[in-house]
PDB file of N, CA and C in Angstrom:
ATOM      1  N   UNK A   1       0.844  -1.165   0.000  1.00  0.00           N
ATOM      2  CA  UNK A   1       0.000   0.000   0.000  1.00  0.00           C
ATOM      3  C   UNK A   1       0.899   1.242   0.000  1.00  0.00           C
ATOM      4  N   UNK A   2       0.785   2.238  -1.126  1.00  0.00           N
ATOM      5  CA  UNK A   2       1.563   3.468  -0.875  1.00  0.00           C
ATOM      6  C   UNK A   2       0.863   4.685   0.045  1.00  0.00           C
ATOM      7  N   UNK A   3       1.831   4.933   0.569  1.00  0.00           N
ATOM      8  CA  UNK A   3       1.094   6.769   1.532  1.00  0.00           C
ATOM      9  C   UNK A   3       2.120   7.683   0.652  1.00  0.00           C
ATOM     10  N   UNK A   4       1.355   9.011   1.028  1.00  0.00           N
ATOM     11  CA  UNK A   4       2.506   9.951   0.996  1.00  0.00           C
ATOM     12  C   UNK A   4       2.549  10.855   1.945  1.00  0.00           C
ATOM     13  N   UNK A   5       3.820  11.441   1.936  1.00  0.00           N
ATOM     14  CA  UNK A   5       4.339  11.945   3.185  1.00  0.00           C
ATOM     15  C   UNK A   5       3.491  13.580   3.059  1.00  0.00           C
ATOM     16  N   UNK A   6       2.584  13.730   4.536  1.00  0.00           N
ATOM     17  CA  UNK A   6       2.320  15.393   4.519  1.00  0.00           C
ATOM     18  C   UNK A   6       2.698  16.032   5.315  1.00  0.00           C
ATOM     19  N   UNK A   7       3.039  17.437   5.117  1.00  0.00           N
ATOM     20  CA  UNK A   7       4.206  18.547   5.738  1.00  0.00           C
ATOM     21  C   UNK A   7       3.095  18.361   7.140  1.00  0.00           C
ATOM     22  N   UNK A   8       3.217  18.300   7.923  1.00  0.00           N
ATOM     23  CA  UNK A   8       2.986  18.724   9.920  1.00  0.00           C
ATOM     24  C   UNK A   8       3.348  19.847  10.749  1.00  0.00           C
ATOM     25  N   UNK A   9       3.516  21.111  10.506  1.00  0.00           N
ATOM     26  CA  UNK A   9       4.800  21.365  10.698  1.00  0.00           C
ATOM     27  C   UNK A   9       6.033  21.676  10.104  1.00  0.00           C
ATOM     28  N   UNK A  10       7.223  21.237  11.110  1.00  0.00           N
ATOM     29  CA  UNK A  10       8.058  21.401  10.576  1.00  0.00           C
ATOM     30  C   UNK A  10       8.771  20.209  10.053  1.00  0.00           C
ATOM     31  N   UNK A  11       7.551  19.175  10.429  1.00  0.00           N
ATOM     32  CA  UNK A  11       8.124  17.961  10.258  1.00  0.00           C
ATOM     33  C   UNK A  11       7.088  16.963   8.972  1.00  0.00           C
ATOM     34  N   UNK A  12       6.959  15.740   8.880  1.00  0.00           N
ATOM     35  CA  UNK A  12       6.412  15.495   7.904  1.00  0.00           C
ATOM     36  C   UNK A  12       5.838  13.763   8.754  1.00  0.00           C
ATOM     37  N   UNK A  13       4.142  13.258   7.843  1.00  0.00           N
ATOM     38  CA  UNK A  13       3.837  12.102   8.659  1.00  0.00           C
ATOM     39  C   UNK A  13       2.931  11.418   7.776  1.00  0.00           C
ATOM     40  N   UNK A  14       2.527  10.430   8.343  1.00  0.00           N
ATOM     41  CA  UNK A  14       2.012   9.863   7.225  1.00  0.00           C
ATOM     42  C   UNK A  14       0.751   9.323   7.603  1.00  0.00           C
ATOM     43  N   UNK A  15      -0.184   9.282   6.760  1.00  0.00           N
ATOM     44  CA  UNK A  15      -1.775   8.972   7.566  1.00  0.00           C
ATOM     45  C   UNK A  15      -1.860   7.799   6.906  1.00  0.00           C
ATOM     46  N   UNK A  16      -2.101   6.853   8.340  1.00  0.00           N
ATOM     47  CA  UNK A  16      -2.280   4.999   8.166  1.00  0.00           C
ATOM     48  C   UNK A  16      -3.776   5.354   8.102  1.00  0.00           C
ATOM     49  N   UNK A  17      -4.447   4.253   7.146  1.00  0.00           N
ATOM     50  CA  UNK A  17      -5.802   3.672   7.126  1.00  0.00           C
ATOM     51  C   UNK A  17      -6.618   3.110   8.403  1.00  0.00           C
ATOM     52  N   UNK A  18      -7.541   3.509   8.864  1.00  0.00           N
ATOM     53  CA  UNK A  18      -8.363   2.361   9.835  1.00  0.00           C
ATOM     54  C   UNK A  18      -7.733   1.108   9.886  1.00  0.00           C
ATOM     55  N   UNK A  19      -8.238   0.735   8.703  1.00  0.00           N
ATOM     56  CA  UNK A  19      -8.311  -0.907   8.678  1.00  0.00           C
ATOM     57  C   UNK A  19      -6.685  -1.734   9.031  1.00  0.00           C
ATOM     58  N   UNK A  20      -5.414  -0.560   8.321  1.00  0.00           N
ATOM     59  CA  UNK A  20      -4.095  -1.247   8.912  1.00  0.00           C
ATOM     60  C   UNK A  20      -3.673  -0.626  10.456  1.00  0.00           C
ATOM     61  N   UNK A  21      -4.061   0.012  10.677  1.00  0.00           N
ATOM     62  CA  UNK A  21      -4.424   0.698  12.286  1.00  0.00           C
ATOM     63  C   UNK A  21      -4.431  -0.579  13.240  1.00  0.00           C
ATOM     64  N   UNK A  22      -6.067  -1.103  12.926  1.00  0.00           N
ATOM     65  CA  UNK A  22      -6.529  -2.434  13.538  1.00  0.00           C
ATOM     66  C   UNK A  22      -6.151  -3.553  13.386  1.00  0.00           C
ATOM     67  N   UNK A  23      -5.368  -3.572  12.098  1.00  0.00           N
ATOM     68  CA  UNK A  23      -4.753  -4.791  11.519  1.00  0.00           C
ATOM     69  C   UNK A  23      -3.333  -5.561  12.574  1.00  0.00           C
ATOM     70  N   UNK A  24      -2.520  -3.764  13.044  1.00  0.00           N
ATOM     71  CA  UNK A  24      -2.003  -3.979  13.293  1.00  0.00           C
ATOM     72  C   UNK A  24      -1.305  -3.705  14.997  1.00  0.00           C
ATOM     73  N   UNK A  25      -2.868  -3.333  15.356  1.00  0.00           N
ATOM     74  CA  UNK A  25      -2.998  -3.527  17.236  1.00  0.00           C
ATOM     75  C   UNK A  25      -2.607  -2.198  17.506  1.00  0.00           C
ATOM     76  N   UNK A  26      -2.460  -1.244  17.297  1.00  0.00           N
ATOM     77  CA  UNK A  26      -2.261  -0.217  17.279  1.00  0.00           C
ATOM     78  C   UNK A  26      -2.803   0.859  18.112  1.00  0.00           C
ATOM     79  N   UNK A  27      -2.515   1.338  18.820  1.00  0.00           N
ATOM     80  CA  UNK A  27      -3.713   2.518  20.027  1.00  0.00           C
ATOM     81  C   UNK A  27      -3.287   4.100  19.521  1.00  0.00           C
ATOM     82  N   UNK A  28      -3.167   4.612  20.619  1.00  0.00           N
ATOM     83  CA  UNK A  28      -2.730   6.360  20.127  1.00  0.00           C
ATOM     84  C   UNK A  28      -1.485   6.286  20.428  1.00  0.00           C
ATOM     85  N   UNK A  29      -0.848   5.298  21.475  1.00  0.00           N
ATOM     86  CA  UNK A  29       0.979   5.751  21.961  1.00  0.00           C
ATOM     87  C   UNK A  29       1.474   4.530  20.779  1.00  0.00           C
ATOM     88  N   UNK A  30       2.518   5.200  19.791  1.00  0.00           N
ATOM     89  CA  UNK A  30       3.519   4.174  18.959  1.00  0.00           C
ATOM     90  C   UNK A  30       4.612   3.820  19.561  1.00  0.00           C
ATOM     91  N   UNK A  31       5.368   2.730  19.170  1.00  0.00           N
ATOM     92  CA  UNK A  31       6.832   3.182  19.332  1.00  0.00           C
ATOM     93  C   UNK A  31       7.297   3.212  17.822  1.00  0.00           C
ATOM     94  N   UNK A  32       8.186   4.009  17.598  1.00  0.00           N
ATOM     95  CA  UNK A  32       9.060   4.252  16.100  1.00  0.00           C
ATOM     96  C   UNK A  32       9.987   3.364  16.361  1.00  0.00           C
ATOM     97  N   UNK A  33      10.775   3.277  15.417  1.00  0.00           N
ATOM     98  CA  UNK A  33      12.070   2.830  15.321  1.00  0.00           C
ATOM     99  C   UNK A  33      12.620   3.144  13.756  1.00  0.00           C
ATOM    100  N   UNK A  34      13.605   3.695  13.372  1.00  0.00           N
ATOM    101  CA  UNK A  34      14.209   3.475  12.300  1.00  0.00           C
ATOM    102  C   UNK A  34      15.142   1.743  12.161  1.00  0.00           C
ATOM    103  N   UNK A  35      15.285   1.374  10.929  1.00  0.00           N
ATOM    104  CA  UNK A  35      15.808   0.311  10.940  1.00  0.00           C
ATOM    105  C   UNK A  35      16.246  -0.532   9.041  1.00  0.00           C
ATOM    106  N   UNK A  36      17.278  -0.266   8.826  1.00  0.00           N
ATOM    107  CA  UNK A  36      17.898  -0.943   7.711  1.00  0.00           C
ATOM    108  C   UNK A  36      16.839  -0.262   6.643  1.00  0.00           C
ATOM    109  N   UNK A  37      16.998   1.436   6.340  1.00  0.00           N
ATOM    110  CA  UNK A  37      16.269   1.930   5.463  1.00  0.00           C
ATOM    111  C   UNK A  37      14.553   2.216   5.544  1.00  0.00           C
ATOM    112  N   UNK A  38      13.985   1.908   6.966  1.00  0.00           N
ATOM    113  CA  UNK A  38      12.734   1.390   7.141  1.00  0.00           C
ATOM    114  C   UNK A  38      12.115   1.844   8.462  1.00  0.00           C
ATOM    115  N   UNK A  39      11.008   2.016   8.524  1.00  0.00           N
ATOM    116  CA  UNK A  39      10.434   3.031   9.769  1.00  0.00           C
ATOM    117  C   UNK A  39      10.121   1.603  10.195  1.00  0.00           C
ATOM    118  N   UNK A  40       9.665   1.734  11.260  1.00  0.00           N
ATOM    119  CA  UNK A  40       8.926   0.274  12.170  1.00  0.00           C
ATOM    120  C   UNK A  40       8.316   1.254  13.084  1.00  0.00           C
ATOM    121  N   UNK A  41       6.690   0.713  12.928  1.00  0.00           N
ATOM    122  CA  UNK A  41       5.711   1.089  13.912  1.00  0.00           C
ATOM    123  C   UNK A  41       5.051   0.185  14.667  1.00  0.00           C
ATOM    124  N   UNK A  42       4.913   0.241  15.744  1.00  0.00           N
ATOM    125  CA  UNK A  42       4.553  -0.979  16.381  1.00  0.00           C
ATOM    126  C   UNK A  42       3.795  -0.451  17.835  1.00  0.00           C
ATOM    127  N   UNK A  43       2.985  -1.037  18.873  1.00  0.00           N
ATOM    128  CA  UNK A  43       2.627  -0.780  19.922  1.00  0.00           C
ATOM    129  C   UNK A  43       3.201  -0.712  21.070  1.00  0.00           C
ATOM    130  N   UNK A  44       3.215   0.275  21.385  1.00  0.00           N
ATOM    131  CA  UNK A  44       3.944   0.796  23.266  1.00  0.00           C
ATOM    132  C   UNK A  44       3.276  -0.665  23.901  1.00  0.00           C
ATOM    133  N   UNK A  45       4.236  -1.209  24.452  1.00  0.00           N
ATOM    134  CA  UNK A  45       4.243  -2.367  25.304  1.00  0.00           C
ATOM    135  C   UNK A  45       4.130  -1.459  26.288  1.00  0.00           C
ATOM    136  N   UNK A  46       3.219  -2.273  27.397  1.00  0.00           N
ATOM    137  CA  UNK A  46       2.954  -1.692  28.529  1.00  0.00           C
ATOM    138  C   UNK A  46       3.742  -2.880  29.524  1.00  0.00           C
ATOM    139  N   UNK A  47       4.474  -1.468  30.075  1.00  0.00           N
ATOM    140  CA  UNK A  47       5.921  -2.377  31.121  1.00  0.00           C
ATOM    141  C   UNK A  47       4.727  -3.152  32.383  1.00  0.00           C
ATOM    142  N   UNK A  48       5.633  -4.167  33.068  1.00  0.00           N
ATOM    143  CA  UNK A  48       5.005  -4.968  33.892  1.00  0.00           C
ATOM    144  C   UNK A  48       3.505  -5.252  33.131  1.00  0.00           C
ATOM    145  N   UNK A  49       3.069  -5.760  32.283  1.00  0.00           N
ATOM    146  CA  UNK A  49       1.630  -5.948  32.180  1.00  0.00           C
ATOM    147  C   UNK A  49       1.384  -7.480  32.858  1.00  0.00           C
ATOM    148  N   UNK A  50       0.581  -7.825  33.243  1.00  0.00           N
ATOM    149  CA  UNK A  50       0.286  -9.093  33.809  1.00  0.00           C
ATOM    150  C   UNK A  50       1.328  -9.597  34.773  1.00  0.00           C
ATOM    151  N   UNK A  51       1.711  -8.497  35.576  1.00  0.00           N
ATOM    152  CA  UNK A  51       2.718  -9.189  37.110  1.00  0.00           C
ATOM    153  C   UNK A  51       1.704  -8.731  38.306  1.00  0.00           C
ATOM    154  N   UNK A  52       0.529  -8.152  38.111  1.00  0.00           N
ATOM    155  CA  UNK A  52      -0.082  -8.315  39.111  1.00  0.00           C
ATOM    156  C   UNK A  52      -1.153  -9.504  39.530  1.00  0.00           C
ATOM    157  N   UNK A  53      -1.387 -10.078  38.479  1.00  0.00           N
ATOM    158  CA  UNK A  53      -2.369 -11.432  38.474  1.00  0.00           C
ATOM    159  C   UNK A  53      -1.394 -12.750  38.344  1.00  0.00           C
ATOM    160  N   UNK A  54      -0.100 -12.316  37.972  1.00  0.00           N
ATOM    161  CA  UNK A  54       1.129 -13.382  37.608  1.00  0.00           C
ATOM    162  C   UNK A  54       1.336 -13.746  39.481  1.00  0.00           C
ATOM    163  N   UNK A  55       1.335 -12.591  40.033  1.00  0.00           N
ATOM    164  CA  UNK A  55       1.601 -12.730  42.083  1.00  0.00           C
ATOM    165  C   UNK A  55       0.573 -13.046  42.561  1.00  0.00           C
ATOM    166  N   UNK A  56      -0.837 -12.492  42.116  1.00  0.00           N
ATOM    167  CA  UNK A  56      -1.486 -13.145  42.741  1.00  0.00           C
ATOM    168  C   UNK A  56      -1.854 -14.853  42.580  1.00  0.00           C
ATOM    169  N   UNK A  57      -1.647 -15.374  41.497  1.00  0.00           N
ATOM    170  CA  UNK A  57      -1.091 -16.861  41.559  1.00  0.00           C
ATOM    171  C   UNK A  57      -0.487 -17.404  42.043  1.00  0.00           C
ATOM    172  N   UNK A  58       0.857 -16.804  41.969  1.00  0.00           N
ATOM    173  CA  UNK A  58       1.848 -17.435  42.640  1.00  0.00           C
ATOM    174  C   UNK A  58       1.735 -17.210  44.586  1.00  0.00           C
ATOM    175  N   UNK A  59       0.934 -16.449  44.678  1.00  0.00           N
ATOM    176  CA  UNK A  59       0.709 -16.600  46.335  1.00  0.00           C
ATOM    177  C   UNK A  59      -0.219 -17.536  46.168  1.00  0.00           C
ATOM    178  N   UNK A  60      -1.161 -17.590  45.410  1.00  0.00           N
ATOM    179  CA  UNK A  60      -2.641 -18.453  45.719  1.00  0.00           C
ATOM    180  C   UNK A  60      -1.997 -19.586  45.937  1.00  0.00           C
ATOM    181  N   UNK A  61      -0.619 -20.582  45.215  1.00  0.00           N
ATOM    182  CA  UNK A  61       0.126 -21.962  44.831  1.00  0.00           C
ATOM    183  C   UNK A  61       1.122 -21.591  45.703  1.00  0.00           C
ATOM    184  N   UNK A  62       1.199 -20.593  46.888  1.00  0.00           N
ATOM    185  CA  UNK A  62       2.298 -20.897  48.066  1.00  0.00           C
ATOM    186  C   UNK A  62       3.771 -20.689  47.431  1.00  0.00           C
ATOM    187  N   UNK A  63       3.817 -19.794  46.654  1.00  0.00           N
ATOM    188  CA  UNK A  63       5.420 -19.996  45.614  1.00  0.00           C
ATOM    189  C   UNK A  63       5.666 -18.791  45.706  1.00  0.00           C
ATOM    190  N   UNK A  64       5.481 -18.096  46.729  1.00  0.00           N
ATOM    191  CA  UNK A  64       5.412 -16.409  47.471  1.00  0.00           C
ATOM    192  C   UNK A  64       6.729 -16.523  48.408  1.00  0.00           C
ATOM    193  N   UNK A  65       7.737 -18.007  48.995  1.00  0.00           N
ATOM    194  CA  UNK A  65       8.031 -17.499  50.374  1.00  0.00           C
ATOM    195  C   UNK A  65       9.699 -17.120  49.414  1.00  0.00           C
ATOM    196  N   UNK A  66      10.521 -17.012  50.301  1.00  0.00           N
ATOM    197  CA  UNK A  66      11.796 -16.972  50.545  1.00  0.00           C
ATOM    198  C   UNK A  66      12.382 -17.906  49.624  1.00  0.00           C
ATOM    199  N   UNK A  67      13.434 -17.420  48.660  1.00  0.00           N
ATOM    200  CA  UNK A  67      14.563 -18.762  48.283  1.00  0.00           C
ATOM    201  C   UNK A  67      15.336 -19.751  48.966  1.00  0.00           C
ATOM    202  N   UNK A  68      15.992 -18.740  50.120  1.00  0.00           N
ATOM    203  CA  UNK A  68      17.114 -19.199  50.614  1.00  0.00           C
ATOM    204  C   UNK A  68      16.542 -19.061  52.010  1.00  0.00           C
ATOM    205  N   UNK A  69      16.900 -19.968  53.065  1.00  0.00           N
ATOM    206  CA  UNK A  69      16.851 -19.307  54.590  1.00  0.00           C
ATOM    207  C   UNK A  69      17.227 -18.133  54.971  1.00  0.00           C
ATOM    208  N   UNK A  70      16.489 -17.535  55.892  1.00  0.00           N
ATOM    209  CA  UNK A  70      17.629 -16.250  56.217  1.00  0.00           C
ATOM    210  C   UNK A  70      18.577 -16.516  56.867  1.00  0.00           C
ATOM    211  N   UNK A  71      19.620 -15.083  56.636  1.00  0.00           N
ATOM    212  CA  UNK A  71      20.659 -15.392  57.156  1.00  0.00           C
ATOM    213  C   UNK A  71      20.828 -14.266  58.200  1.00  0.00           C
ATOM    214  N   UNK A  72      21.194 -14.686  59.658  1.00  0.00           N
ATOM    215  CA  UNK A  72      20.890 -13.742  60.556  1.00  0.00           C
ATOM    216  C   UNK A  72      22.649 -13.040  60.608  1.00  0.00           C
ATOM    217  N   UNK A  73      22.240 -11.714  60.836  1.00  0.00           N
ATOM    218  CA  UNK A  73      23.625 -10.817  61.004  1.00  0.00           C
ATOM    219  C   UNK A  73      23.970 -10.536  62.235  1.00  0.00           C
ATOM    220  N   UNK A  74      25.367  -9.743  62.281  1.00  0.00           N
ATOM    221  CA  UNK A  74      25.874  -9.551  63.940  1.00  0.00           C
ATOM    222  C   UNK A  74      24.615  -8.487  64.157  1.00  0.00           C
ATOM    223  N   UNK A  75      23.831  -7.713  63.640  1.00  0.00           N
ATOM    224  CA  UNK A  75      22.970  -6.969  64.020  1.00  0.00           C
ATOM    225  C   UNK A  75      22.109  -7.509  64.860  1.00  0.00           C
ATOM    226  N   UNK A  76      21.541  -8.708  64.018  1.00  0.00           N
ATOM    227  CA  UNK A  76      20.539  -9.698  64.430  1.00  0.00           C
ATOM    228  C   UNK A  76      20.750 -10.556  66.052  1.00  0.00           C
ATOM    229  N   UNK A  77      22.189 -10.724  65.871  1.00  0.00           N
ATOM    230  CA  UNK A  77      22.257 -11.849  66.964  1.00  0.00           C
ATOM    231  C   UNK A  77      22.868 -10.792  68.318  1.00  0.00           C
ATOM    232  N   UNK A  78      22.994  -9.038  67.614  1.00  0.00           N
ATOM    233  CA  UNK A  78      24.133  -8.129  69.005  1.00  0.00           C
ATOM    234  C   UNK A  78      22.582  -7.242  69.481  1.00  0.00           C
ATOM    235  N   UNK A  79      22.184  -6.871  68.662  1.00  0.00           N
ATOM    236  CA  UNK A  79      21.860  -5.423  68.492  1.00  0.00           C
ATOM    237  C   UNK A  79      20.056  -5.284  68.818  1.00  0.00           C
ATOM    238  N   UNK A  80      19.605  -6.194  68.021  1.00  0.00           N
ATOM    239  CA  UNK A  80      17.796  -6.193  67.730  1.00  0.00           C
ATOM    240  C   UNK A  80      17.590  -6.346  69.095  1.00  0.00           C
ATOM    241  N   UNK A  81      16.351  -5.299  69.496  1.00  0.00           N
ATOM    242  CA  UNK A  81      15.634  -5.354  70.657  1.00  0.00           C
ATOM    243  C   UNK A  81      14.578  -5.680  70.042  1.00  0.00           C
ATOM    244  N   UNK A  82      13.104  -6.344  70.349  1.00  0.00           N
ATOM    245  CA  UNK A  82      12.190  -6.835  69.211  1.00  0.00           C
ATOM    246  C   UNK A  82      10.898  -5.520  70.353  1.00  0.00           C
TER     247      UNK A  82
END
């Protein structure tokens, strides 16, 4: 499919169709990228998505505690008044 480029400004952009919009998951935030002669448009990943239902699983299956034992310090064994 060809576009052509229109002045914005001082800059220049290009108007995608509906249909490759939706085609291609697309919202209002992009990310650009230039790359080997070639724009790349693609969707803002949303950081952490699914680590709040990812923990609440993993507490529901008990896979919430500690790796390692603790390890108690000279703080622990001189110092702590509880």
């Amino acid at each position: 499919m060809k576009a052509r480029l229109v002045r914005i400004g001082n800059s220049r952009g290009v108007r995608l169709p509906k249909i490759l919009i939706e085609a291609a998951g697309l919202g209002d935030e992009v990310e650009l990228q230039a790359r080997d002669g070639t724009v790349v448009i693609r969707p803002v990943k949303v950081l952490r998505a699914g680590w709040a239902e990812s923990a609440k699983t993993l507490r529901a299956g008990g896979g919430d505690g500690l790796l390692d034992p603790p390890t108690p310090t000279r703080f622990d064994e001189e110092e702590w008044e509880p």
